[in-house]
N, C-alpha and C. Protein backbone atom coordinates (compact mmCIF):
# COMPACT_ATOMS: atom_id res chain seq x y z
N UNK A 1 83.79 29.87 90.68
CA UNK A 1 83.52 30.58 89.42
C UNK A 1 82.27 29.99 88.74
N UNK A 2 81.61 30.90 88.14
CA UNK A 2 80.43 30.47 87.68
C UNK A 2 80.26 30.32 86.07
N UNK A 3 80.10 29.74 85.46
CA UNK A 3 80.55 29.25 84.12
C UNK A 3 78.91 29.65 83.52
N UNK A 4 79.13 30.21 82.29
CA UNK A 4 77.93 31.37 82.18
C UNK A 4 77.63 30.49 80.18
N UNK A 5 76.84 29.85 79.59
CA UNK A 5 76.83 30.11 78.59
C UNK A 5 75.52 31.28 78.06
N UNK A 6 76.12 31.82 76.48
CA UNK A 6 74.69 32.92 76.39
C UNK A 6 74.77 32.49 74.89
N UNK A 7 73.01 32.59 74.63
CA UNK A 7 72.59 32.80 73.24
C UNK A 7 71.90 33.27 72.70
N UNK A 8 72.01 34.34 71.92
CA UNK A 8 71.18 35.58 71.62
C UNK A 8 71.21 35.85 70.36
N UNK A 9 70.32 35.84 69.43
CA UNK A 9 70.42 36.04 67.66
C UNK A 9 71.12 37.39 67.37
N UNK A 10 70.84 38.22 68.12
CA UNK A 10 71.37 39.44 67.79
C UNK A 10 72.94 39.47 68.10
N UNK A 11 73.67 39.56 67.39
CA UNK A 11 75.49 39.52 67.42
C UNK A 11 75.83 40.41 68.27
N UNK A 12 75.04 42.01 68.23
CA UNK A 12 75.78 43.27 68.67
C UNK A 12 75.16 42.69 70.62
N UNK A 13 74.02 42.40 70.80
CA UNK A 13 73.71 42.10 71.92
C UNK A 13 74.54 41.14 73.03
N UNK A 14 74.60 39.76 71.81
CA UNK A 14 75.85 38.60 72.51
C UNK A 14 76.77 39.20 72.90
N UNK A 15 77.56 40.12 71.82
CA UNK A 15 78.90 40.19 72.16
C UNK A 15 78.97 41.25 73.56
N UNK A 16 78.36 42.01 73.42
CA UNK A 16 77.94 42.92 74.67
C UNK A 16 77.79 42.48 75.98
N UNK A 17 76.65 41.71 76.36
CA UNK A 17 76.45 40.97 77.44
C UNK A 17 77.80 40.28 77.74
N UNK A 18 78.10 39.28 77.06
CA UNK A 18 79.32 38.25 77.06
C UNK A 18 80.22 39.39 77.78
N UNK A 19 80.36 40.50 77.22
CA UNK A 19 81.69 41.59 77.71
C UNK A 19 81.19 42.22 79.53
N UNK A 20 79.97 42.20 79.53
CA UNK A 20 79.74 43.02 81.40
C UNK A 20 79.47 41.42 81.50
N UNK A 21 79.30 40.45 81.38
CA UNK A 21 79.67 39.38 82.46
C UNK A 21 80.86 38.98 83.00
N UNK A 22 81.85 39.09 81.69
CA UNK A 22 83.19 38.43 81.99
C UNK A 22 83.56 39.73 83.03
N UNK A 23 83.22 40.65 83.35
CA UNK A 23 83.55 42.31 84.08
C UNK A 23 83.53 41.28 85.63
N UNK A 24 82.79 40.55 85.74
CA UNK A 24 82.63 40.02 87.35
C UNK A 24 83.12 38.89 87.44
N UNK A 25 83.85 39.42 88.79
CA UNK A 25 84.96 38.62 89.45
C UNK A 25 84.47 37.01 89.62
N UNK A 26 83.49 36.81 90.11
CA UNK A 26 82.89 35.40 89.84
C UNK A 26 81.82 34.58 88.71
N UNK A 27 82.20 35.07 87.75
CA UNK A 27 80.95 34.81 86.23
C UNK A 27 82.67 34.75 85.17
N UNK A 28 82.20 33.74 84.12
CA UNK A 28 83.22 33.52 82.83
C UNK A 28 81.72 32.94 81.85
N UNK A 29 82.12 33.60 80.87
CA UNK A 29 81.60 32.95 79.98
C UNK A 29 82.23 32.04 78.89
N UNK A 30 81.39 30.80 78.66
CA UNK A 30 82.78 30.05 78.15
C UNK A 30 82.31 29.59 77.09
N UNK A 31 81.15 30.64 76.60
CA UNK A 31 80.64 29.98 74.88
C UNK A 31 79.60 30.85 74.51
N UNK A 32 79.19 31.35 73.07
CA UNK A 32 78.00 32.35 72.62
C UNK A 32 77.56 31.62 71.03
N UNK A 33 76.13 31.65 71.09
CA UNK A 33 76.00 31.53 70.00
C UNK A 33 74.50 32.14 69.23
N UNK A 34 74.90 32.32 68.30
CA UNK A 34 73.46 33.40 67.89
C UNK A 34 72.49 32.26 67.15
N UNK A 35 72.07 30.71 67.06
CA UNK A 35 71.29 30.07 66.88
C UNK A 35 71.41 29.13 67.54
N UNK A 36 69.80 28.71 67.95
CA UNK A 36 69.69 27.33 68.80
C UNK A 36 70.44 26.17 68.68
N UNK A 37 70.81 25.57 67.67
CA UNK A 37 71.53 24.32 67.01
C UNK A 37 72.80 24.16 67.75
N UNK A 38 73.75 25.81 66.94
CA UNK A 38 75.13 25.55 67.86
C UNK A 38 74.61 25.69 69.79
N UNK A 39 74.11 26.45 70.09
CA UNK A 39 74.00 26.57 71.77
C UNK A 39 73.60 25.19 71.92
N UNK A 40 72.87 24.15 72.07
CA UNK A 40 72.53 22.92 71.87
C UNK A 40 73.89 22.57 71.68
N UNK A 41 74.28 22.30 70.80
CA UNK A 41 75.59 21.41 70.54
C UNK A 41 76.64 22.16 71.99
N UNK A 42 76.83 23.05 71.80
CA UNK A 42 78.03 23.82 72.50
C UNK A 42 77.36 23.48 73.95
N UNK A 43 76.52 23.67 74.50
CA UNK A 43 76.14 23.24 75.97
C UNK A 43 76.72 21.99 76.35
N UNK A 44 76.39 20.61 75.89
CA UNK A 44 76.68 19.39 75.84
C UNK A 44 78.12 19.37 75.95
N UNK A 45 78.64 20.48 74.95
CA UNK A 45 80.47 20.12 75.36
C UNK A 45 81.30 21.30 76.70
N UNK A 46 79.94 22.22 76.89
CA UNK A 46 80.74 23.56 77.77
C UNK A 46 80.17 23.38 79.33
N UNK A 47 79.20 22.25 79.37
CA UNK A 47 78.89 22.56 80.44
C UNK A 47 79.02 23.05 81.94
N UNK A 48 78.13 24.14 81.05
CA UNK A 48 77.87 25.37 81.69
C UNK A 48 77.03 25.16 83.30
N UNK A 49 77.28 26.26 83.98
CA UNK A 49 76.27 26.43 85.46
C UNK A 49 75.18 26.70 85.25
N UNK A 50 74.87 28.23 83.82
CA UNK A 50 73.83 28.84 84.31
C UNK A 50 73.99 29.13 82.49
N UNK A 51 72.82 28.83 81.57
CA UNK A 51 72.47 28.80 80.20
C UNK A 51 71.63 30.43 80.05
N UNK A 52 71.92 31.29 79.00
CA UNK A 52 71.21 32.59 78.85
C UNK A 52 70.70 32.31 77.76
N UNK A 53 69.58 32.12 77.21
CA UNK A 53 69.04 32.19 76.21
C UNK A 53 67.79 33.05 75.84
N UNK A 54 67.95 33.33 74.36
CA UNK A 54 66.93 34.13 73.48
C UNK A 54 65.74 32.99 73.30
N UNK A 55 64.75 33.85 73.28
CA UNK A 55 63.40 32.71 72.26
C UNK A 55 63.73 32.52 70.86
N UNK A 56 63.54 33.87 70.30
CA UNK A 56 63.69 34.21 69.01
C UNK A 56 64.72 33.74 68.04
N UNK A 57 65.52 32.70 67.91
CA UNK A 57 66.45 32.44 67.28
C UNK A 57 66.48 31.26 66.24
N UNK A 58 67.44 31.36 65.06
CA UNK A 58 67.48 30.34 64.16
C UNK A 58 67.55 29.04 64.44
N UNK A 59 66.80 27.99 63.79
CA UNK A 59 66.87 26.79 63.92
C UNK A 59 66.38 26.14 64.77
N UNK A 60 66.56 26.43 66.10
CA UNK A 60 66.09 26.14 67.58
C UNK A 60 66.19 27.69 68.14
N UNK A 61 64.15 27.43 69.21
CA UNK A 61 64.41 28.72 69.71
C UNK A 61 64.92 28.62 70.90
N UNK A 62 64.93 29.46 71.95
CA UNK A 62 65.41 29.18 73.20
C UNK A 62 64.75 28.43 73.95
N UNK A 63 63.34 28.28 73.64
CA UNK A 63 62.05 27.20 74.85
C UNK A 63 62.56 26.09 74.27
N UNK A 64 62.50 25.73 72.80
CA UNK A 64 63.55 24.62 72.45
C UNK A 64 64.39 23.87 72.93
N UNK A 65 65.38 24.74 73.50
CA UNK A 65 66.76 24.17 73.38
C UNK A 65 66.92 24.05 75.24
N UNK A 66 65.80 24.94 76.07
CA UNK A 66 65.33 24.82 77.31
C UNK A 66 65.06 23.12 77.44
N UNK A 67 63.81 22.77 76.37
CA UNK A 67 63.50 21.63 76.43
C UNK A 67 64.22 20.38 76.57
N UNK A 68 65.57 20.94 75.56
CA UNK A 68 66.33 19.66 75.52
C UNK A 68 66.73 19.73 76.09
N UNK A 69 67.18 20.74 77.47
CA UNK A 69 68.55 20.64 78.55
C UNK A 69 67.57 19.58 79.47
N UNK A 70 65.99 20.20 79.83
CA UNK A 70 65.37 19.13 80.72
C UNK A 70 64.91 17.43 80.15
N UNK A 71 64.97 17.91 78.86
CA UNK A 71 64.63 16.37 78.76
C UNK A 71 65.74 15.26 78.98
N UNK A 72 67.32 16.07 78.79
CA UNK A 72 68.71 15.30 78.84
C UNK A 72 69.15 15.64 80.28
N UNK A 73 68.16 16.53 81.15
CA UNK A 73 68.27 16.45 83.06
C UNK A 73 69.83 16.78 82.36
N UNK A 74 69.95 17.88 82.11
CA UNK A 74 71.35 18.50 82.23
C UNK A 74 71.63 19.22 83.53
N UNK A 75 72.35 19.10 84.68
CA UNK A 75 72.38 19.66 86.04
C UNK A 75 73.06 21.46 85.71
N UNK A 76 71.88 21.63 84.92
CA UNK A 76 72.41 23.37 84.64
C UNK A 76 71.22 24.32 84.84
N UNK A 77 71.46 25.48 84.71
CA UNK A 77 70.15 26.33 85.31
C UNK A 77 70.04 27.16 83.99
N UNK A 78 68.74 27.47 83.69
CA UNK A 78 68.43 28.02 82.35
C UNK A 78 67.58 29.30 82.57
N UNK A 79 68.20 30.18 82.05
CA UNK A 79 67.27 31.63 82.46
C UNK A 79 66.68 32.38 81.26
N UNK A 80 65.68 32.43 80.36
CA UNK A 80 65.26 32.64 79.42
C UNK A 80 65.11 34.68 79.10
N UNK A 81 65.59 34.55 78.35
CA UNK A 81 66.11 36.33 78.12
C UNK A 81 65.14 36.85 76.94
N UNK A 82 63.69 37.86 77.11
CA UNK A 82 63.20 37.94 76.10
C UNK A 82 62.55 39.38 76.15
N UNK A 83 62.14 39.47 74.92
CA UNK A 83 61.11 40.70 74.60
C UNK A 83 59.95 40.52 74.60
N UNK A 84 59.10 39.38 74.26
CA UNK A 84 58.13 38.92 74.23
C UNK A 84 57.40 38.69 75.13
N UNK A 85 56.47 39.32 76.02
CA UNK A 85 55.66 39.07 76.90
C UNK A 85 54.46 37.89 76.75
N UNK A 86 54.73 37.06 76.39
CA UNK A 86 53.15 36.41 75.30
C UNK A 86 52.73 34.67 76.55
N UNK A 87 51.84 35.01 76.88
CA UNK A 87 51.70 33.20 77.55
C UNK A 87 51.83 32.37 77.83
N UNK A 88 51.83 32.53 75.82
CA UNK A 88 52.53 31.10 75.53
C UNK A 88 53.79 30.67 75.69
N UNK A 89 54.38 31.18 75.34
CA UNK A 89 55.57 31.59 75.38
C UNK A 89 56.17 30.67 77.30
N UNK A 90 55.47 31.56 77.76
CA UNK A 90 55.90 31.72 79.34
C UNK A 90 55.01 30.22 79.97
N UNK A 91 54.17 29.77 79.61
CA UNK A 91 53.84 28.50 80.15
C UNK A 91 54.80 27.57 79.49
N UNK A 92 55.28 27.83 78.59
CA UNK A 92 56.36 26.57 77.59
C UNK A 92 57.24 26.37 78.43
N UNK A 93 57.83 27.71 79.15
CA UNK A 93 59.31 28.11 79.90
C UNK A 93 58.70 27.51 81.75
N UNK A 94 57.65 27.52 81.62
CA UNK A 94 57.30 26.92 83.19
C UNK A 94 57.26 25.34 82.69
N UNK A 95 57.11 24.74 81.76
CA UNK A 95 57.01 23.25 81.20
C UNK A 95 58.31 22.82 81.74
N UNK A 96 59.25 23.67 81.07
CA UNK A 96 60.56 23.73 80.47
C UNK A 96 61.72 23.51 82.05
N UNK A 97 60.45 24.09 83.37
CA UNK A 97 61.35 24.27 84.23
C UNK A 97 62.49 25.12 84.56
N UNK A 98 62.33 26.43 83.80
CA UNK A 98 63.07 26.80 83.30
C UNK A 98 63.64 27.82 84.76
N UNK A 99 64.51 28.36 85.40
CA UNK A 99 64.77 28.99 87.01
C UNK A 99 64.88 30.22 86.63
N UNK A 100 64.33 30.76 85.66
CA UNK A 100 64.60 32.47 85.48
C UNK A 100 63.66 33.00 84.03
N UNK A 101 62.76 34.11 84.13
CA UNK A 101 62.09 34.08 82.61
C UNK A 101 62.37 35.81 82.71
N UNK A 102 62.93 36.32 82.47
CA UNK A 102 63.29 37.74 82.18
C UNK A 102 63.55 38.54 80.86
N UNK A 103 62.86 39.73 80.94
CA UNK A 103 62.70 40.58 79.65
C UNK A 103 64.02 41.24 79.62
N UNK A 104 63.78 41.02 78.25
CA UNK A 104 65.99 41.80 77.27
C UNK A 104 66.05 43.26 78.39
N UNK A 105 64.88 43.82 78.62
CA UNK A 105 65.77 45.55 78.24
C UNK A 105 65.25 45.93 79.98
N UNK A 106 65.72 44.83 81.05
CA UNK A 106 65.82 44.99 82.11
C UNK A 106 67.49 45.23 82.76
N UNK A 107 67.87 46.24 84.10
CA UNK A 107 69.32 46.61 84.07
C UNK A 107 70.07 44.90 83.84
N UNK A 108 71.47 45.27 83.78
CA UNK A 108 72.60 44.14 83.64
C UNK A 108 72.58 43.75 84.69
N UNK A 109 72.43 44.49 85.91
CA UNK A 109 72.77 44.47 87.03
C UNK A 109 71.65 43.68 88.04
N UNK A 110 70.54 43.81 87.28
CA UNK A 110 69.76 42.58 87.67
C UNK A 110 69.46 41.88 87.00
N UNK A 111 70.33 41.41 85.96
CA UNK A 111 70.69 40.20 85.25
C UNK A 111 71.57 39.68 86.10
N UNK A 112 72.72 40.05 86.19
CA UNK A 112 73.77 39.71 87.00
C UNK A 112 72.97 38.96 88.54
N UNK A 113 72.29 39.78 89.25
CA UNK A 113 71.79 39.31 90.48
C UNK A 113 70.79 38.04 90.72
N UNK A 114 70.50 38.22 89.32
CA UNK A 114 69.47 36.56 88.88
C UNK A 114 70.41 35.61 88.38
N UNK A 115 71.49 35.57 88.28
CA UNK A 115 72.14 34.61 88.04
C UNK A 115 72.81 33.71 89.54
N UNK A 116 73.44 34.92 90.26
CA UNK A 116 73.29 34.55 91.75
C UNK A 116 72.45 34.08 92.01
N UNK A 117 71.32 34.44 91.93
CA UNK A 117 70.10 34.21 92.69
C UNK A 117 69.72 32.18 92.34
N UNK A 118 69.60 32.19 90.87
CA UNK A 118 68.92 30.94 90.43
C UNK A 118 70.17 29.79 91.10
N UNK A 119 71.42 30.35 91.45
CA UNK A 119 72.76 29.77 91.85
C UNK A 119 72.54 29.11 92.73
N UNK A 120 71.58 29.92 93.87
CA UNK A 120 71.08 29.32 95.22
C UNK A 120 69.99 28.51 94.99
N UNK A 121 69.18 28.30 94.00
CA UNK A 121 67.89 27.89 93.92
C UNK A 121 66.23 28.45 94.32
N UNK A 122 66.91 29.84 93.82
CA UNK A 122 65.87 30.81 93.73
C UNK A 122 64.67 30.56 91.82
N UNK A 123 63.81 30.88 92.09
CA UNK A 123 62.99 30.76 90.79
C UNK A 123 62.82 32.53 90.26
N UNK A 124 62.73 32.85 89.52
CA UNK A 124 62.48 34.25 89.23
C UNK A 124 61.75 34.70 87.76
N UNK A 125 60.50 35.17 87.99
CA UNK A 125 59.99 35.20 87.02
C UNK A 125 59.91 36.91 86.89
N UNK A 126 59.92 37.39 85.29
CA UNK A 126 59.59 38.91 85.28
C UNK A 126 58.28 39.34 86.06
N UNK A 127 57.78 40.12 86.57
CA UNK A 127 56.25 41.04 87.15
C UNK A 127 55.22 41.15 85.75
N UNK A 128 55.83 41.47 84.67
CA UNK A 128 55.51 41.77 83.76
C UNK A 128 55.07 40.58 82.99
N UNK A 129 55.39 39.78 83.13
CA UNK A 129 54.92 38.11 82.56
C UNK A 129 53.84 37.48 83.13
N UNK A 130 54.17 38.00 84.55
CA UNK A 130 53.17 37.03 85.41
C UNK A 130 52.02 37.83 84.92
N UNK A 131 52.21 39.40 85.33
CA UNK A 131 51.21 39.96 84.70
C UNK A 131 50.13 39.39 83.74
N UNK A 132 51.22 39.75 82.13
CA UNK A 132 50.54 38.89 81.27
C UNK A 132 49.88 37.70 80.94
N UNK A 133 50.44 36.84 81.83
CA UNK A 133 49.43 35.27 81.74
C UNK A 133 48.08 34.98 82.65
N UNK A 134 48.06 36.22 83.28
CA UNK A 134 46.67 36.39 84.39
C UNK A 134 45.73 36.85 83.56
N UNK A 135 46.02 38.11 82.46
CA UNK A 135 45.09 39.00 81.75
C UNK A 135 45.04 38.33 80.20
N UNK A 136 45.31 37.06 80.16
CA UNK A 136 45.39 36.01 79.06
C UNK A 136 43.28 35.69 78.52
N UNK A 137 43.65 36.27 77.40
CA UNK A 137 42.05 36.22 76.60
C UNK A 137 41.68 34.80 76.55
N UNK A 138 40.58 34.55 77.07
CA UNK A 138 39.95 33.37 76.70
C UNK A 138 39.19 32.97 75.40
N UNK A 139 39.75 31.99 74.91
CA UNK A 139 40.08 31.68 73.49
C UNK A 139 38.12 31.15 73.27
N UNK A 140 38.12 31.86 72.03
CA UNK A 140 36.03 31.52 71.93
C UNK A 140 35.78 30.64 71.22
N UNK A 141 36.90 29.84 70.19
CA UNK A 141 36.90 29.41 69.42
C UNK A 141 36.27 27.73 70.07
N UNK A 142 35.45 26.81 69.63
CA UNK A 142 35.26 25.46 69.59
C UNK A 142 36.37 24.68 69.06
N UNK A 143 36.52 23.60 70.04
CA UNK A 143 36.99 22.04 69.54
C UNK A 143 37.50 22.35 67.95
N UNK A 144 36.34 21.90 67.40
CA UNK A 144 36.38 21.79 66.19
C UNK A 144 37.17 23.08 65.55
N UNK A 145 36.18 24.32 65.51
CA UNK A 145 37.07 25.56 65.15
C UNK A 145 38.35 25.61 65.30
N UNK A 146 38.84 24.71 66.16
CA UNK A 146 40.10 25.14 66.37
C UNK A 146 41.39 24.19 65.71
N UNK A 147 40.50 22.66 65.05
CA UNK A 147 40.77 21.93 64.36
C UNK A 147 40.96 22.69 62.51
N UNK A 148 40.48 23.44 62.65
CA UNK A 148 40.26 23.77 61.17
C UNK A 148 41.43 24.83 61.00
N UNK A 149 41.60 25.77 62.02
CA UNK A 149 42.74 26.73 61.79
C UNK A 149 43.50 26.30 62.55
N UNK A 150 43.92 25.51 62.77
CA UNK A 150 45.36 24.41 62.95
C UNK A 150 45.97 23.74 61.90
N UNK A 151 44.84 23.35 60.80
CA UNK A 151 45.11 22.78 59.63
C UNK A 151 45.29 23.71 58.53
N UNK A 152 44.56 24.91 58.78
CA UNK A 152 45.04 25.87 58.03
C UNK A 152 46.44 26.88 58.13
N UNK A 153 46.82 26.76 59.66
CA UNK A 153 47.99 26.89 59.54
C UNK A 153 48.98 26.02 59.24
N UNK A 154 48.49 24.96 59.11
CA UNK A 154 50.03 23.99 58.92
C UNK A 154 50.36 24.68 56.77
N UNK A 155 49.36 25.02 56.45
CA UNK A 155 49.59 25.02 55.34
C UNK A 155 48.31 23.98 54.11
N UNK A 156 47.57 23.62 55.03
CA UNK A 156 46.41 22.81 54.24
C UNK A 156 45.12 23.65 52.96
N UNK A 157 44.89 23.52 52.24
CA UNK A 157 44.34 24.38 51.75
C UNK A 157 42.72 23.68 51.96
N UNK A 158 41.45 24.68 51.99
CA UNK A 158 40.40 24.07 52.21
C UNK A 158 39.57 22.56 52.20
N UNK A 159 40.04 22.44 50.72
CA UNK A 159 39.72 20.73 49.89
C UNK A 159 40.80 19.89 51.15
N UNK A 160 41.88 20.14 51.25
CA UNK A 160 42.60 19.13 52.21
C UNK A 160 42.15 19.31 53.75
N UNK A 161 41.38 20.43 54.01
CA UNK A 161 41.18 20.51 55.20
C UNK A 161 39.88 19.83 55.81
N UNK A 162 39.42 19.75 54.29
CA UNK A 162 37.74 18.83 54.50
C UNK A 162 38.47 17.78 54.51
N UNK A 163 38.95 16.87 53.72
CA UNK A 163 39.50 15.44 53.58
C UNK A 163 40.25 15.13 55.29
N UNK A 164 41.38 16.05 55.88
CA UNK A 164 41.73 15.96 57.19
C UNK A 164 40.96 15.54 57.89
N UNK A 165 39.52 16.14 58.01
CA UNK A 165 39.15 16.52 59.29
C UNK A 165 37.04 15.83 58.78
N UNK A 166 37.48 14.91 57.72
CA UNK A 166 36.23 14.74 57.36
C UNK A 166 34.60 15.51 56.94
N UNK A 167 35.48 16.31 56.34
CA UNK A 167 34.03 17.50 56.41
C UNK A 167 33.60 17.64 54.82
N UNK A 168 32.72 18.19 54.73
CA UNK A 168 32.56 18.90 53.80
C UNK A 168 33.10 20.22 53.39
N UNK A 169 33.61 20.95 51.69
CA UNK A 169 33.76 22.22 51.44
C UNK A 169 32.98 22.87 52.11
N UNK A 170 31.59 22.62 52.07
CA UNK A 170 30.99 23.87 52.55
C UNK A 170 31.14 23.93 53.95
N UNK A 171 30.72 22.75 54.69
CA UNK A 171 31.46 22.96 56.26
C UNK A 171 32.32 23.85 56.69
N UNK A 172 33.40 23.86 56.05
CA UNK A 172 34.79 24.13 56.44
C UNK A 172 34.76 25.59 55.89
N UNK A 173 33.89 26.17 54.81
CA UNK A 173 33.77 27.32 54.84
C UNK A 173 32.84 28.07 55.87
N UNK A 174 32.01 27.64 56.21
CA UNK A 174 31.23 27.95 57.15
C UNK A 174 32.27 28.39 58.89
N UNK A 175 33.03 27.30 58.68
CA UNK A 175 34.11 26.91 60.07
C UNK A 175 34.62 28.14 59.84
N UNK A 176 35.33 28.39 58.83
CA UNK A 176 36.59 29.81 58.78
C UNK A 176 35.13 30.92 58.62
N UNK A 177 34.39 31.31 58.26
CA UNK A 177 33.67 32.44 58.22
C UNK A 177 33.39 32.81 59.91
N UNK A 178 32.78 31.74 60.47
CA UNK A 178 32.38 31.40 61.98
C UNK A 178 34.05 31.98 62.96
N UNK A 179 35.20 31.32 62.46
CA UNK A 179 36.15 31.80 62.93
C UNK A 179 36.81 33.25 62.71
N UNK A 180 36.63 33.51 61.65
CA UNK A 180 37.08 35.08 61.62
C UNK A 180 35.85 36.02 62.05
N UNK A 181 34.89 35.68 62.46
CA UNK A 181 33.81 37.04 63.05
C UNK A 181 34.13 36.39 64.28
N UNK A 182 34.37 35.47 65.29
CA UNK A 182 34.81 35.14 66.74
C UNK A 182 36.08 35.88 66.65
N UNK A 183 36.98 35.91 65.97
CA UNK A 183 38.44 36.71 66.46
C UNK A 183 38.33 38.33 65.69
N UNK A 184 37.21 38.28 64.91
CA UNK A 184 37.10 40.22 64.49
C UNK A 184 38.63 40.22 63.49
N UNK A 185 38.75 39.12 62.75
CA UNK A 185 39.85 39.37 61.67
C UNK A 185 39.38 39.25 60.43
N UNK A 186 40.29 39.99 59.28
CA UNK A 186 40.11 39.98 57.79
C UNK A 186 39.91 39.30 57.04
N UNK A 187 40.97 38.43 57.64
CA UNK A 187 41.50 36.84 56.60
C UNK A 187 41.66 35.64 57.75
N UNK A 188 42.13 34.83 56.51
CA UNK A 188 42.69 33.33 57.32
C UNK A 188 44.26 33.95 57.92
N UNK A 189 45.35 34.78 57.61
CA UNK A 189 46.22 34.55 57.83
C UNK A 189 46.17 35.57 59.15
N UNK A 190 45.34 36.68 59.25
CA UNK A 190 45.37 37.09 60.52
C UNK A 190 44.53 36.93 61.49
N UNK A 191 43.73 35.78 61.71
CA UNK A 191 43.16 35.15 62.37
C UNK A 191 44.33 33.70 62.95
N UNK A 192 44.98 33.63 62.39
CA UNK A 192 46.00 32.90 62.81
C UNK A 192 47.07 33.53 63.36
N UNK A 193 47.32 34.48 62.99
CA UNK A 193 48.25 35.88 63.89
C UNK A 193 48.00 36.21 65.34
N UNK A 194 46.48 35.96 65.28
CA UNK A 194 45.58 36.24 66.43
C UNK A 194 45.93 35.24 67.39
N UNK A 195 45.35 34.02 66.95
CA UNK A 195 45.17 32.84 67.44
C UNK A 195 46.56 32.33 68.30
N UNK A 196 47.68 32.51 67.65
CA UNK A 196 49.23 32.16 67.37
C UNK A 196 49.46 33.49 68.86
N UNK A 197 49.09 34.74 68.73
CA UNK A 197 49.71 35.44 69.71
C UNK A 197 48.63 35.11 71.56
N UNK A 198 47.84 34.43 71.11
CA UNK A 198 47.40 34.31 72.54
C UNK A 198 47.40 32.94 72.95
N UNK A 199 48.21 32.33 71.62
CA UNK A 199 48.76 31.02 72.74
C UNK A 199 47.76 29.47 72.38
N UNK A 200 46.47 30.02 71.51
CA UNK A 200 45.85 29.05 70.97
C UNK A 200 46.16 27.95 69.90
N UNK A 201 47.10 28.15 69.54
CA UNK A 201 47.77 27.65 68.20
C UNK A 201 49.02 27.20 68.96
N UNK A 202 49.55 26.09 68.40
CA UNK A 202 50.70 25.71 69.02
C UNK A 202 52.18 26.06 67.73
């Protein structure tokens, strides 16, 4: 029997899945939780064969909580369940070691068959991922540039971003003007939207 944990933010989704797994004669699921924290905690005490997890979730996301199964060499297999096609995302989950990276709104039934599969020590990545990390934009931004809207995303406001990073006001205005005509955005906050969806921003 194959001991199945799943964690998925969405309730109506968990409870669903959880219901066509327990349907097969060799799969139980023996724990659900809709934020990273409890799946984390609950792994450690359910250990599980084969971990289903969301990215998207409270507290800890699923590359998260991926992380901690490999950093604690938990002898379990982790198959990452998402909507998000994004890079970054998907190089975190190759960090992560992760034996399965598959999109939500693929059949059950080859959900089900990737769980077999990673059982044997198969790797399985979506078509659609690999896709995406081949046709991955090369980031135009400089060293530096990229020092400045890092600090502006943490939440730094200009004056702290000169003091950070040793610059001058006017520098650092110059830096964000220079950075929003390289990414063709409005502002600081969607130039970081930008930056953030292709994986440049951590």
């Amino acid at each position: 029997m194959i001991k199945v944990y799943l964690a998925e933010d969405q309730q109506l989704l968990n409870t669903a899945l959880a219901g066509i797994l327990d349907l097969e004669d060799d799969l139980t699921v023996c724990g659900t939780a809709t934020d990273g924290q409890t799946a984390w905690a609950e792994i450690q005490v359910c250990q599980p064969d084969v971990v289903l997890l969301d990215i998207e979730m409270p507290q800890l996301t699923g590359l998260d909580v991926a992380e901690k199964i490999q950093a604690a060499q938990l002898p379990l297999k982790v198959i990452i369940l998402t909507t998000f096609a994004q890079p970054a995302y998907f190089k975190r989950a190759i960090g992560a070691e992760v034996a399965a990276y598959l999109l939500k709104d693929g059949p059950s039934d080859a959900l089900i068959q990737a769980i077999h599969n990673v059982m044997i020590g198969q790797t399985i990545y979506a078509p659609e991922l690999v896709v995406g990390l081949t046709q991955q934009v090369q980031n135009p931004l400089s060293e530096r540039e990229l020092a400045v809207l890092t600090a502006i995303a943490a939440g730094l406001s200009s004056k702290a971003v000169a003091q950070k990073l040793f610059l001058s006001d006017g520098t650092v205005r110059n830096y964000v003007s220079t950075i929003l005509s390289k990414l063709d955005a409005t502002n600081r906050i969607e130039a970081i939207q930008i930056a953030r969806h292709h994986g440049w921003l951590n």
